[in-house]
PDB file of N, CA and C in Angstrom:
ATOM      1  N   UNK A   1      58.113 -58.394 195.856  1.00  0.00           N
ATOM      2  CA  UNK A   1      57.680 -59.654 196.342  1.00  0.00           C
ATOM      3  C   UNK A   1      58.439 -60.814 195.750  1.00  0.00           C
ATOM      4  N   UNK A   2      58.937 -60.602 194.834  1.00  0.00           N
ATOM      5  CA  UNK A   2      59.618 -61.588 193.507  1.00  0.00           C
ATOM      6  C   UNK A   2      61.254 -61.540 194.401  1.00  0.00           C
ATOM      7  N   UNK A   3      61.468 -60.869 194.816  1.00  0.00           N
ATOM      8  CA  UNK A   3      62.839 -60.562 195.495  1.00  0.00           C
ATOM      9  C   UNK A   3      62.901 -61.856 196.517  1.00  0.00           C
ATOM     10  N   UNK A   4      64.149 -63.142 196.639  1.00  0.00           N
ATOM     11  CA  UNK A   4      64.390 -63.522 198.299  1.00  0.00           C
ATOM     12  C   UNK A   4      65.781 -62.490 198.758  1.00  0.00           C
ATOM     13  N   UNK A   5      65.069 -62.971 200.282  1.00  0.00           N
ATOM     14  CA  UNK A   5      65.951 -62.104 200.887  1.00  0.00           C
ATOM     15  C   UNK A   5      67.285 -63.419 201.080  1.00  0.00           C
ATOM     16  N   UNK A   6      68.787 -62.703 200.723  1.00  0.00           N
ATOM     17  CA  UNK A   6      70.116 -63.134 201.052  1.00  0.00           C
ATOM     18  C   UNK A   6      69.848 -64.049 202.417  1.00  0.00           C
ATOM     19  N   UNK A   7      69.455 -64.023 203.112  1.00  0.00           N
ATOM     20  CA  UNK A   7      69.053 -64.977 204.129  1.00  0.00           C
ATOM     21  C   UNK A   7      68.488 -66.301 203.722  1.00  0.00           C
ATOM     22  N   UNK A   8      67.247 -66.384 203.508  1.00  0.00           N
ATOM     23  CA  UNK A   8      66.182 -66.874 202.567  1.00  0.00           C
ATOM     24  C   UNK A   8      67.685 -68.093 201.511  1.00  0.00           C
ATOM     25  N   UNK A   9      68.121 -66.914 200.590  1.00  0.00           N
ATOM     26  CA  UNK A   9      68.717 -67.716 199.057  1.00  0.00           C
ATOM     27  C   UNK A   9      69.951 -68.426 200.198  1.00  0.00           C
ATOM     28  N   UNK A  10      70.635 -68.383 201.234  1.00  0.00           N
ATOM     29  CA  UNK A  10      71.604 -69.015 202.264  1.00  0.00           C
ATOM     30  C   UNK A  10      71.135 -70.102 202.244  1.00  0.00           C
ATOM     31  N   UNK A  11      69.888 -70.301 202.945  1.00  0.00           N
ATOM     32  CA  UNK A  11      69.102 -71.378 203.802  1.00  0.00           C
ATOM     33  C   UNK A  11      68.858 -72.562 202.765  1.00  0.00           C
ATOM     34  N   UNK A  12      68.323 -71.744 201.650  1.00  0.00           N
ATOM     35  CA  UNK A  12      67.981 -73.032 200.611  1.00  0.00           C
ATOM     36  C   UNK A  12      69.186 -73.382 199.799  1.00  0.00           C
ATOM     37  N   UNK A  13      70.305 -72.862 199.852  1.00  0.00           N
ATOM     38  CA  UNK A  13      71.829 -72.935 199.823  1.00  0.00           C
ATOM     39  C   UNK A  13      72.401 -74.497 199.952  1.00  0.00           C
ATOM     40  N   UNK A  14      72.194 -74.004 201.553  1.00  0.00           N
ATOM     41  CA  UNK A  14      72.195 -75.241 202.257  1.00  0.00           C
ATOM     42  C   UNK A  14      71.488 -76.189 202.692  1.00  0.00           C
ATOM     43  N   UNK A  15      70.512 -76.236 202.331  1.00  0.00           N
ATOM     44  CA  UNK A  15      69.547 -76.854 202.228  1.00  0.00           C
ATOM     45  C   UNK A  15      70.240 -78.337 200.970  1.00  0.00           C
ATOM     46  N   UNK A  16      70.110 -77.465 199.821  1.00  0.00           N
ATOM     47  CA  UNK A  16      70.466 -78.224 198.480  1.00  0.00           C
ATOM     48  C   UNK A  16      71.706 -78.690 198.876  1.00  0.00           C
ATOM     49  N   UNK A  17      72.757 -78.098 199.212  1.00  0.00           N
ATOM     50  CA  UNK A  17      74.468 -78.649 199.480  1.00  0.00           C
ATOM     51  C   UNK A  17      74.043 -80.165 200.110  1.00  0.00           C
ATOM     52  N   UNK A  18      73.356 -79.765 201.330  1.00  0.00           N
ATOM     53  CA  UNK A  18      73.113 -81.216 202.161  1.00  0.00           C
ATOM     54  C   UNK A  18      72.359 -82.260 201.364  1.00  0.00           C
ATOM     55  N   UNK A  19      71.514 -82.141 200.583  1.00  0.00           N
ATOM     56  CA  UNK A  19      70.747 -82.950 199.647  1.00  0.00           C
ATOM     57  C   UNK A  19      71.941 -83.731 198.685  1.00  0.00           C
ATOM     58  N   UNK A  20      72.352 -83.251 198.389  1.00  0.00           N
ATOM     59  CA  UNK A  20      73.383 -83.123 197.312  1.00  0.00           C
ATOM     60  C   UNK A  20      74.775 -84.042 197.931  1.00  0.00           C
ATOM     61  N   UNK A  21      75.382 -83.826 198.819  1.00  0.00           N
ATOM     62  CA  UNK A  21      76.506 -84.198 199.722  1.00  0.00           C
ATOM     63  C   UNK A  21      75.821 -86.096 199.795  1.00  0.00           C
ATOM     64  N   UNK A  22      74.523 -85.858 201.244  1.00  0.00           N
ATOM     65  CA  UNK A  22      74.132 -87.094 201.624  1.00  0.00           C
ATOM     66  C   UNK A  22      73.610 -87.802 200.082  1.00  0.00           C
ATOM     67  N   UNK A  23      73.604 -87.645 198.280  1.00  0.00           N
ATOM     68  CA  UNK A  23      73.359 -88.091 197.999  1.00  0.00           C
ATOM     69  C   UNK A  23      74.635 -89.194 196.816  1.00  0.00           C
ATOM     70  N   UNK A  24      75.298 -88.069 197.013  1.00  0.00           N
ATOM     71  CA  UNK A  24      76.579 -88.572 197.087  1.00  0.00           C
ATOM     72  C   UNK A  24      77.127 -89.711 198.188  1.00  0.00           C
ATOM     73  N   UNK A  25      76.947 -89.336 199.000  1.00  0.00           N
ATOM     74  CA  UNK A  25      77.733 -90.185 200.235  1.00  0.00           C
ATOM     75  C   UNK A  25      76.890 -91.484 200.282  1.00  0.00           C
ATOM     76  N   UNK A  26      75.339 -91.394 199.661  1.00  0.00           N
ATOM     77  CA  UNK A  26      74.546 -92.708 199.648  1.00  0.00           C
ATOM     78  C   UNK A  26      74.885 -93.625 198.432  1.00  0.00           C
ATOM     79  N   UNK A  27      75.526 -92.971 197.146  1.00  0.00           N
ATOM     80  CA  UNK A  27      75.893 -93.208 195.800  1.00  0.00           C
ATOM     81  C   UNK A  27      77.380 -94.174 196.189  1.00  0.00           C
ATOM     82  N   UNK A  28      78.150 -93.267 197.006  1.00  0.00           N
ATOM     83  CA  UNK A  28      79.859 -94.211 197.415  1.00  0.00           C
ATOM     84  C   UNK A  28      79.297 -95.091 197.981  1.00  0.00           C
ATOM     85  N   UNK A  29      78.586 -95.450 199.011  1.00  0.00           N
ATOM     86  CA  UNK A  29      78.443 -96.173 199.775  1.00  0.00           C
ATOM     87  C   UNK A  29      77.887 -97.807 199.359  1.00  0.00           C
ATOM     88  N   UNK A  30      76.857 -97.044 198.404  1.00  0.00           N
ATOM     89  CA  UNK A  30      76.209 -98.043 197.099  1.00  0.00           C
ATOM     90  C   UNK A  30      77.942 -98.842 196.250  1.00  0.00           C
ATOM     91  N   UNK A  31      78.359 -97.965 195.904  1.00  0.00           N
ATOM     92  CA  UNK A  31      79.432 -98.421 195.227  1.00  0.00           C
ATOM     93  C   UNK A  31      80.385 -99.336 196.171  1.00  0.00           C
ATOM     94  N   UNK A  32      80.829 -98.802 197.577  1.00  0.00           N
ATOM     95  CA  UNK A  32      81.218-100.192 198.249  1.00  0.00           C
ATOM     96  C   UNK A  32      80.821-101.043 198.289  1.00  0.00           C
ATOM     97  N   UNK A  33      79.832-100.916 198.637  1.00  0.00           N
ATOM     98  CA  UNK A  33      78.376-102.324 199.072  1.00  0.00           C
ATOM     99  C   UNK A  33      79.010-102.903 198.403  1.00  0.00           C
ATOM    100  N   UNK A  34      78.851-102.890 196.823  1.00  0.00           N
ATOM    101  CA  UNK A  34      79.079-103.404 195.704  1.00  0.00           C
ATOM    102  C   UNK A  34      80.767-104.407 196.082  1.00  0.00           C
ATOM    103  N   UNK A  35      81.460-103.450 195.996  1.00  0.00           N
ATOM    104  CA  UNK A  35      82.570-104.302 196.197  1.00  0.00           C
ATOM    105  C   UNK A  35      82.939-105.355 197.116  1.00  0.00           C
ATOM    106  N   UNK A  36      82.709-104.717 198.261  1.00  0.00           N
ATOM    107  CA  UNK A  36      82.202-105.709 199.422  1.00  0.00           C
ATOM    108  C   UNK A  36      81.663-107.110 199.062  1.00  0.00           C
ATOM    109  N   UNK A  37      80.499-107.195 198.536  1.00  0.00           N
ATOM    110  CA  UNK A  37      79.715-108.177 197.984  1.00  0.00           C
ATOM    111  C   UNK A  37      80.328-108.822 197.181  1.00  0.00           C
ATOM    112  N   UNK A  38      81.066-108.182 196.183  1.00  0.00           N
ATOM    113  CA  UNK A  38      82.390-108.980 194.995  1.00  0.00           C
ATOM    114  C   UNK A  38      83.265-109.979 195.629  1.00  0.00           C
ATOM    115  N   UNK A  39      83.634-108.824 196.916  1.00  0.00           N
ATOM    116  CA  UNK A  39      84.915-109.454 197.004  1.00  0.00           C
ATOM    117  C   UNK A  39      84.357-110.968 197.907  1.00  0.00           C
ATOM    118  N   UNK A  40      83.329-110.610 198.745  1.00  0.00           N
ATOM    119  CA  UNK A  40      82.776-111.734 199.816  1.00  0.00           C
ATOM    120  C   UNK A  40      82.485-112.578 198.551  1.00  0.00           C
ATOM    121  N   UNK A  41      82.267-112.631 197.359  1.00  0.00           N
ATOM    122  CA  UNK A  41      81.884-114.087 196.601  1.00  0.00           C
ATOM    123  C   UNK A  41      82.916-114.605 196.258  1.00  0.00           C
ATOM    124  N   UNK A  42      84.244-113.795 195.954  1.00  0.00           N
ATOM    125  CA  UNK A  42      85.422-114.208 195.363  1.00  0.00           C
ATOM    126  C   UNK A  42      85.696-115.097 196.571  1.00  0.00           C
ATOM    127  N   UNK A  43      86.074-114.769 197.384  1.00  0.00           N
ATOM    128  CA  UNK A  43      86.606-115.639 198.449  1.00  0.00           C
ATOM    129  C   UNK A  43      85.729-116.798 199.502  1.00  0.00           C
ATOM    130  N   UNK A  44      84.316-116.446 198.730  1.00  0.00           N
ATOM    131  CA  UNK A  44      84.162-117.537 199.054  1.00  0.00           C
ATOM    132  C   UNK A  44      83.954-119.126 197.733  1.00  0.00           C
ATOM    133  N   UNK A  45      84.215-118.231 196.623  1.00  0.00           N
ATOM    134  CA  UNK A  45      84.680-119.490 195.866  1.00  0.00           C
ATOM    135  C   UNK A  45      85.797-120.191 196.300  1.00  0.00           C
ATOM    136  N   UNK A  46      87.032-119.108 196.585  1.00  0.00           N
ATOM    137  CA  UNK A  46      87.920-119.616 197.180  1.00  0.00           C
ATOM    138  C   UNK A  46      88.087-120.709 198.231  1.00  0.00           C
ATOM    139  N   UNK A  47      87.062-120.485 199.294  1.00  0.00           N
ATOM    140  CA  UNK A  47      87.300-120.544 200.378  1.00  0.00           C
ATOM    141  C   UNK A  47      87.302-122.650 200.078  1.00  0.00           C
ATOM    142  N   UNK A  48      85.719-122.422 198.903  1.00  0.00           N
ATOM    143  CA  UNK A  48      85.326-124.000 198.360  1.00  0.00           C
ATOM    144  C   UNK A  48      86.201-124.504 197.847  1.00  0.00           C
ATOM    145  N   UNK A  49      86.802-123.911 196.878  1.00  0.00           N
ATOM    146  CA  UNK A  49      88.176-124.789 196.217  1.00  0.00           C
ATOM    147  C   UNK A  49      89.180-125.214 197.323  1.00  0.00           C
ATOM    148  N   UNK A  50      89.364-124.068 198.235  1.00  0.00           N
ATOM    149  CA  UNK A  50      90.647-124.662 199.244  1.00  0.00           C
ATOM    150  C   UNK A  50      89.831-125.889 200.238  1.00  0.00           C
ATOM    151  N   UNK A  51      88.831-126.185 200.326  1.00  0.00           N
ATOM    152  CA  UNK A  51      88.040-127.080 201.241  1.00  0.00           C
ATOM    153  C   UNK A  51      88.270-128.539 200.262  1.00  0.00           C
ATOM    154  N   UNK A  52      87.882-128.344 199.015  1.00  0.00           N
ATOM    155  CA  UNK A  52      88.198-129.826 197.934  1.00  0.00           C
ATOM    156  C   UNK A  52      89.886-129.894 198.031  1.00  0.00           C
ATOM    157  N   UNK A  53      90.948-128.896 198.087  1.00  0.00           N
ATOM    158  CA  UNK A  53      92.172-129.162 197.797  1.00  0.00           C
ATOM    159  C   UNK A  53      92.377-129.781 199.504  1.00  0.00           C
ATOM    160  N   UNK A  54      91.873-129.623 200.088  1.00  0.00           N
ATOM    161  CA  UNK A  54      91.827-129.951 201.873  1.00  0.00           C
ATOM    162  C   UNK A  54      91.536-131.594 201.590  1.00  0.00           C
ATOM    163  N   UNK A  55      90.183-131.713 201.300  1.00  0.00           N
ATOM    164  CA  UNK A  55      89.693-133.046 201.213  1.00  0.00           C
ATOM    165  C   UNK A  55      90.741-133.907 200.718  1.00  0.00           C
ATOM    166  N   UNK A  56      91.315-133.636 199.357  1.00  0.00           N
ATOM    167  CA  UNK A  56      92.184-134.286 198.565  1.00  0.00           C
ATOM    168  C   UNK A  56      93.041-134.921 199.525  1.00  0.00           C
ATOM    169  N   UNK A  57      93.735-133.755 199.968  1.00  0.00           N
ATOM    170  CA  UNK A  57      95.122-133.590 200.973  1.00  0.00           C
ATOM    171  C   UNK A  57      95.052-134.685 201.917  1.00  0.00           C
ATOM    172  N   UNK A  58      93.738-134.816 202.689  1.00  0.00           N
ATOM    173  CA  UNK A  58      93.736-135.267 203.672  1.00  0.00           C
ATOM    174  C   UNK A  58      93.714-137.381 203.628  1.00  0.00           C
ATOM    175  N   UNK A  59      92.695-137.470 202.083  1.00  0.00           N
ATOM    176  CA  UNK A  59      93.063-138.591 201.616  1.00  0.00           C
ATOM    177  C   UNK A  59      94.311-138.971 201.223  1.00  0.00           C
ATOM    178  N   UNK A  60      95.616-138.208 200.821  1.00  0.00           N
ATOM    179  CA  UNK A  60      96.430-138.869 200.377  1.00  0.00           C
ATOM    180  C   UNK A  60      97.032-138.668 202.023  1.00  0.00           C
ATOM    181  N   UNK A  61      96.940-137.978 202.873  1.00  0.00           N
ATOM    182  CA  UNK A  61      97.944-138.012 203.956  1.00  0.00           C
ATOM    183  C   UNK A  61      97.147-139.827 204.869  1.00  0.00           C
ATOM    184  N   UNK A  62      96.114-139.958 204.252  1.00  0.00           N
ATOM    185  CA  UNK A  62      95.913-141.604 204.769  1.00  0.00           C
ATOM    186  C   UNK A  62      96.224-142.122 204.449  1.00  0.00           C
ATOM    187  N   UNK A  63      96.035-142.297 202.720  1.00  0.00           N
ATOM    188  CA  UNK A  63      96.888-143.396 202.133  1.00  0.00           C
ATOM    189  C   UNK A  63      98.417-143.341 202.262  1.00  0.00           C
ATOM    190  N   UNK A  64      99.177-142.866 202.594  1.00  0.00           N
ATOM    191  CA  UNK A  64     100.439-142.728 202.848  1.00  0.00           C
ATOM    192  C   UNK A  64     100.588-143.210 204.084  1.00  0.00           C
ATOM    193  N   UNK A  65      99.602-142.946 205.004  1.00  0.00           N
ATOM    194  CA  UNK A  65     100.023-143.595 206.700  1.00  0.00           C
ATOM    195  C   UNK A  65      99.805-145.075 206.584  1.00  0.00           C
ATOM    196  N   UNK A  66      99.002-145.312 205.778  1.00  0.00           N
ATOM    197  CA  UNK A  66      98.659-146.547 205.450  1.00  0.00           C
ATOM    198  C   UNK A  66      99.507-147.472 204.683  1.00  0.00           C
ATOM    199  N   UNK A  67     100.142-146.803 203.946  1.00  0.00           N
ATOM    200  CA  UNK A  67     101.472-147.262 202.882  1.00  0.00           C
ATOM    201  C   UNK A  67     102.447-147.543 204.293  1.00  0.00           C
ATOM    202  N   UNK A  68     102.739-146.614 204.888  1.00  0.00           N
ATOM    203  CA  UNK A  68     104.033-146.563 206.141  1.00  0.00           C
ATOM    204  C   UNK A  68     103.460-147.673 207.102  1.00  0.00           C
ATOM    205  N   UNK A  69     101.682-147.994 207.469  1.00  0.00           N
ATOM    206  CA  UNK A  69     101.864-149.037 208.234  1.00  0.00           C
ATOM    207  C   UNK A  69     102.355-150.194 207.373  1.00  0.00           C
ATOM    208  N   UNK A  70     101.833-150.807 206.356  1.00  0.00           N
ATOM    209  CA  UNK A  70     102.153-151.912 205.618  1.00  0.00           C
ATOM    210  C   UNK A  70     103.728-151.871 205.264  1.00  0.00           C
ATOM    211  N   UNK A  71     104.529-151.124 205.257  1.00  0.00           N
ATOM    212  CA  UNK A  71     105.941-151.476 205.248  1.00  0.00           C
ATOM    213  C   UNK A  71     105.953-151.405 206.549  1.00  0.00           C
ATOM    214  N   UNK A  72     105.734-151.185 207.728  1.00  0.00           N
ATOM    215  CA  UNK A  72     106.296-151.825 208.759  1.00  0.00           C
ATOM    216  C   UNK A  72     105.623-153.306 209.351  1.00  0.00           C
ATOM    217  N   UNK A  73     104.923-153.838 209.061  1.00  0.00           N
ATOM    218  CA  UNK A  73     104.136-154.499 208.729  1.00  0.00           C
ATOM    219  C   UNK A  73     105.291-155.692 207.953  1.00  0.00           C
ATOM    220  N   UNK A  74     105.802-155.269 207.126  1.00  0.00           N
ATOM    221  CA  UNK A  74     106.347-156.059 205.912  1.00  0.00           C
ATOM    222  C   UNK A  74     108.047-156.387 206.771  1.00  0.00           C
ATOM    223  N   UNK A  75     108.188-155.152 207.593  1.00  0.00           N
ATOM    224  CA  UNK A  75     109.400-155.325 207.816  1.00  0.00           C
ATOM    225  C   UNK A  75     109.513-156.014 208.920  1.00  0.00           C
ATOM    226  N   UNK A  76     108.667-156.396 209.826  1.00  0.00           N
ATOM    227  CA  UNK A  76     108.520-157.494 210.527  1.00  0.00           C
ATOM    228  C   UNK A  76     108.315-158.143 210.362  1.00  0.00           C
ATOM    229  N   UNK A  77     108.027-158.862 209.223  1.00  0.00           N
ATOM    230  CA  UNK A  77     107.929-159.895 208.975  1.00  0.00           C
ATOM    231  C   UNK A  77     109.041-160.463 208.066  1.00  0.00           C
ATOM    232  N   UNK A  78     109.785-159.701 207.578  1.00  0.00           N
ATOM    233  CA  UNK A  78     111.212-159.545 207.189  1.00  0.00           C
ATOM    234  C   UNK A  78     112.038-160.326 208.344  1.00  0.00           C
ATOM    235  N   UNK A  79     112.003-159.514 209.184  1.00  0.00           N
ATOM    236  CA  UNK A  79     112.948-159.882 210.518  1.00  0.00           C
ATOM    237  C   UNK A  79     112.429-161.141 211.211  1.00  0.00           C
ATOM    238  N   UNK A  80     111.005-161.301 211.095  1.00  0.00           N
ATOM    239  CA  UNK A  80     110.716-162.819 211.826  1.00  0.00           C
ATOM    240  C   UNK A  80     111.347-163.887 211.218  1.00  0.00           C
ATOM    241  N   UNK A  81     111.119-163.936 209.628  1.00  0.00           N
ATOM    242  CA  UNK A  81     111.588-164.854 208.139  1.00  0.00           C
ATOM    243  C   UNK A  81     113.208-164.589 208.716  1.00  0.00           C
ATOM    244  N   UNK A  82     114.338-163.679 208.994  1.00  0.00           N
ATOM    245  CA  UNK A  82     115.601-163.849 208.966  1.00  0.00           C
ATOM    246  C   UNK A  82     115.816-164.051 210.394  1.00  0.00           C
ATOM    247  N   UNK A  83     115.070-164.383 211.185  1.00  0.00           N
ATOM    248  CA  UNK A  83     115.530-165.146 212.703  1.00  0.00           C
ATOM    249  C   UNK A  83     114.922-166.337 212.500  1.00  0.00           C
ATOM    250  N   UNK A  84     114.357-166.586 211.771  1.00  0.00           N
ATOM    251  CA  UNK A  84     113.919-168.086 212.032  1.00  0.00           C
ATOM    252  C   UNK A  84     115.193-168.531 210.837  1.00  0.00           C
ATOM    253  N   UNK A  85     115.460-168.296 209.668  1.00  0.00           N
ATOM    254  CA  UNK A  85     117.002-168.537 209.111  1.00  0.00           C
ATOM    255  C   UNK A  85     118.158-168.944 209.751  1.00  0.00           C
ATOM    256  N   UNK A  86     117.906-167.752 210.296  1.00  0.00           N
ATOM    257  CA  UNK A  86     119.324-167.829 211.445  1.00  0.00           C
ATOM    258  C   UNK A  86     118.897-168.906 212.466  1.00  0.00           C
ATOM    259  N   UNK A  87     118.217-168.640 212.941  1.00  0.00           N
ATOM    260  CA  UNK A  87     117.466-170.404 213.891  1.00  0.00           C
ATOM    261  C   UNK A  87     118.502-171.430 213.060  1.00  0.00           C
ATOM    262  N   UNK A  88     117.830-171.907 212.321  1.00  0.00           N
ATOM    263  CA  UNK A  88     117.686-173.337 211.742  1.00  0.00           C
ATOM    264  C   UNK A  88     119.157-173.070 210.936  1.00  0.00           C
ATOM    265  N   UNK A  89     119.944-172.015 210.760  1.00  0.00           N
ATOM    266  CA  UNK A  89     121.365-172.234 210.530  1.00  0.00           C
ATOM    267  C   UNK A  89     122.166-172.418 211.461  1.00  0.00           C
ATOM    268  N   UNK A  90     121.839-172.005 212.846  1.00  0.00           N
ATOM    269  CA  UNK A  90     122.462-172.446 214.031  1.00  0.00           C
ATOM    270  C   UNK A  90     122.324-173.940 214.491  1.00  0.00           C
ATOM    271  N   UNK A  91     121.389-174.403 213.729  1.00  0.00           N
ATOM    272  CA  UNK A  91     120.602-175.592 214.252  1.00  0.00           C
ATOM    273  C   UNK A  91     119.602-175.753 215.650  1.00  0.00           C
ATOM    274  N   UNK A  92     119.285-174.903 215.833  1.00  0.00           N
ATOM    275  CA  UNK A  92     117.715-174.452 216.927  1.00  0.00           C
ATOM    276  C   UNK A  92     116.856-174.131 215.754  1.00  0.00           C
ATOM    277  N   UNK A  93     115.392-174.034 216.625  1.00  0.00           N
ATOM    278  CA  UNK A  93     114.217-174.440 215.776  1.00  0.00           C
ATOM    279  C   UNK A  93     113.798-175.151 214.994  1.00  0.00           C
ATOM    280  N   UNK A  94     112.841-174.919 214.105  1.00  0.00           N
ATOM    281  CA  UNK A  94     112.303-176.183 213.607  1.00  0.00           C
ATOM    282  C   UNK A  94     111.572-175.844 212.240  1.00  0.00           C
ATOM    283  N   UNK A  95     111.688-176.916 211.483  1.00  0.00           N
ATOM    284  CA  UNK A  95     111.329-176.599 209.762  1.00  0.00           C
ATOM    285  C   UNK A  95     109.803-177.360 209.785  1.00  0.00           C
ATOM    286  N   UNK A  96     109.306-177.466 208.819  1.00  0.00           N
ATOM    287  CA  UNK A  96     108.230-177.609 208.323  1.00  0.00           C
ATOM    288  C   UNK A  96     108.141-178.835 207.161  1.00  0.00           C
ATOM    289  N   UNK A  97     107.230-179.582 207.080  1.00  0.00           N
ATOM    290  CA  UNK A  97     107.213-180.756 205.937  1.00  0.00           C
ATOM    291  C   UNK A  97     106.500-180.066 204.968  1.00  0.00           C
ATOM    292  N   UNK A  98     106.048-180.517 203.896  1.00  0.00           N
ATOM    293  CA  UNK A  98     105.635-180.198 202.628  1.00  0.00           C
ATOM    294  C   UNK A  98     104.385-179.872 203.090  1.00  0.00           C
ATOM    295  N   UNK A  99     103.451-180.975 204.227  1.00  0.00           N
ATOM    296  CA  UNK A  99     102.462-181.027 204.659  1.00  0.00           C
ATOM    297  C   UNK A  99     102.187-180.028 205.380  1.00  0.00           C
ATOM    298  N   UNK A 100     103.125-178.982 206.569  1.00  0.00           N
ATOM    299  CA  UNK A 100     102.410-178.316 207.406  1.00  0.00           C
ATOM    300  C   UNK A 100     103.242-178.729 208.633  1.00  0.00           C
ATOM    301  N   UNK A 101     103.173-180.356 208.920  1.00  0.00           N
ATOM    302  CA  UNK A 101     103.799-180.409 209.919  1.00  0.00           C
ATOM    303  C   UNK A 101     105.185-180.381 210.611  1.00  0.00           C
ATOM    304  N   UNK A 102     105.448-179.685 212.137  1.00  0.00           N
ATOM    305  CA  UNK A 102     106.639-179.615 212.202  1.00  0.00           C
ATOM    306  C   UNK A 102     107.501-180.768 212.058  1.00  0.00           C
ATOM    307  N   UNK A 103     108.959-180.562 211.632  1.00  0.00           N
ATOM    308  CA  UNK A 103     109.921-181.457 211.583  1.00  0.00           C
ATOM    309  C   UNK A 103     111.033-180.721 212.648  1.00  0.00           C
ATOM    310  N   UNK A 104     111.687-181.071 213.557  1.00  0.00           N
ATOM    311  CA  UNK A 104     112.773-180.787 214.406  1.00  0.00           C
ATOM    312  C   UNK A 104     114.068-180.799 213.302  1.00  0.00           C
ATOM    313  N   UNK A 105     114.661-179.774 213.685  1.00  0.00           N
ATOM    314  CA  UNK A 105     115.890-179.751 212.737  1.00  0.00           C
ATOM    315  C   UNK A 105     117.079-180.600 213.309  1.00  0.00           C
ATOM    316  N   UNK A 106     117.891-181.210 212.624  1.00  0.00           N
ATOM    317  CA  UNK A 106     118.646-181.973 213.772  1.00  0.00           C
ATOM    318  C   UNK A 106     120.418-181.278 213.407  1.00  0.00           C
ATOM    319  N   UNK A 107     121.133-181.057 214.653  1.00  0.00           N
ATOM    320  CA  UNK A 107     122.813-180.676 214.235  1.00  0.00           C
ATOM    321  C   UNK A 107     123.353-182.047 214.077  1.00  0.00           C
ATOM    322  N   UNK A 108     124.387-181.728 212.687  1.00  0.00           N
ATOM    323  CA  UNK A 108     125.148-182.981 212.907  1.00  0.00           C
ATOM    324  C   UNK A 108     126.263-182.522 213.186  1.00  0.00           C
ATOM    325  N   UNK A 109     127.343-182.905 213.728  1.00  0.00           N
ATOM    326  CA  UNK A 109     128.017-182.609 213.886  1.00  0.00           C
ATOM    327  C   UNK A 109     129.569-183.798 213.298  1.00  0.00           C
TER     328      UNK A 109
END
């Protein structure tokens, strides 16, 4: 009665193998999870730092457009200041008194 039959000692064989296998395969799986989860925090620290180095970026790419309008800005007004020069060295246009008001430039000739 104490005897299993070779059939019997098979079954619970495999029985245990499969216990054993799926508890393994639940153990790796645990262990990805794991990494998975690592790696999804790493990159999303990342993801925050590259969003502040973004922000940064994006302020200096204004202040720079902003720098480029004010020199053009500057440089027209460059060119208005050296045609009105040239004006009043040709003797066309007209100068200004101490006060504000215009004075006509006159050619002598």
């Amino acid at each position: 009665m104490s005897e299993i039959s070779l059939d019997v000692a098979l079954k619970v064989a495999e029985i245990i193998s499969i216990l054993a296998g799926g508890t393994v395969v639940a153990f790796r799986l645990g262990r990805t999870t794991q990494r998975v989860e690592a790696a999804m925090t790493q990159q999303g620290h990342e993801i925050n730092s590259l969003r502040d180095e973004i922000k940064t970026l994006s302020k200096l790419i204004t202040e720079v457009a902003l720098q480029g309008q004010r020199l053009d800005m500057q440089d027209k007004r460059l060119d208005t200041l050296d045609r009105r020069y040239e004006e009043l060295r040709h003797g066309e246009g007209f100068a200004f008194t101490p006060e504000g008001k215009p004075v006509f430039s006159r050619v002598t000739k």
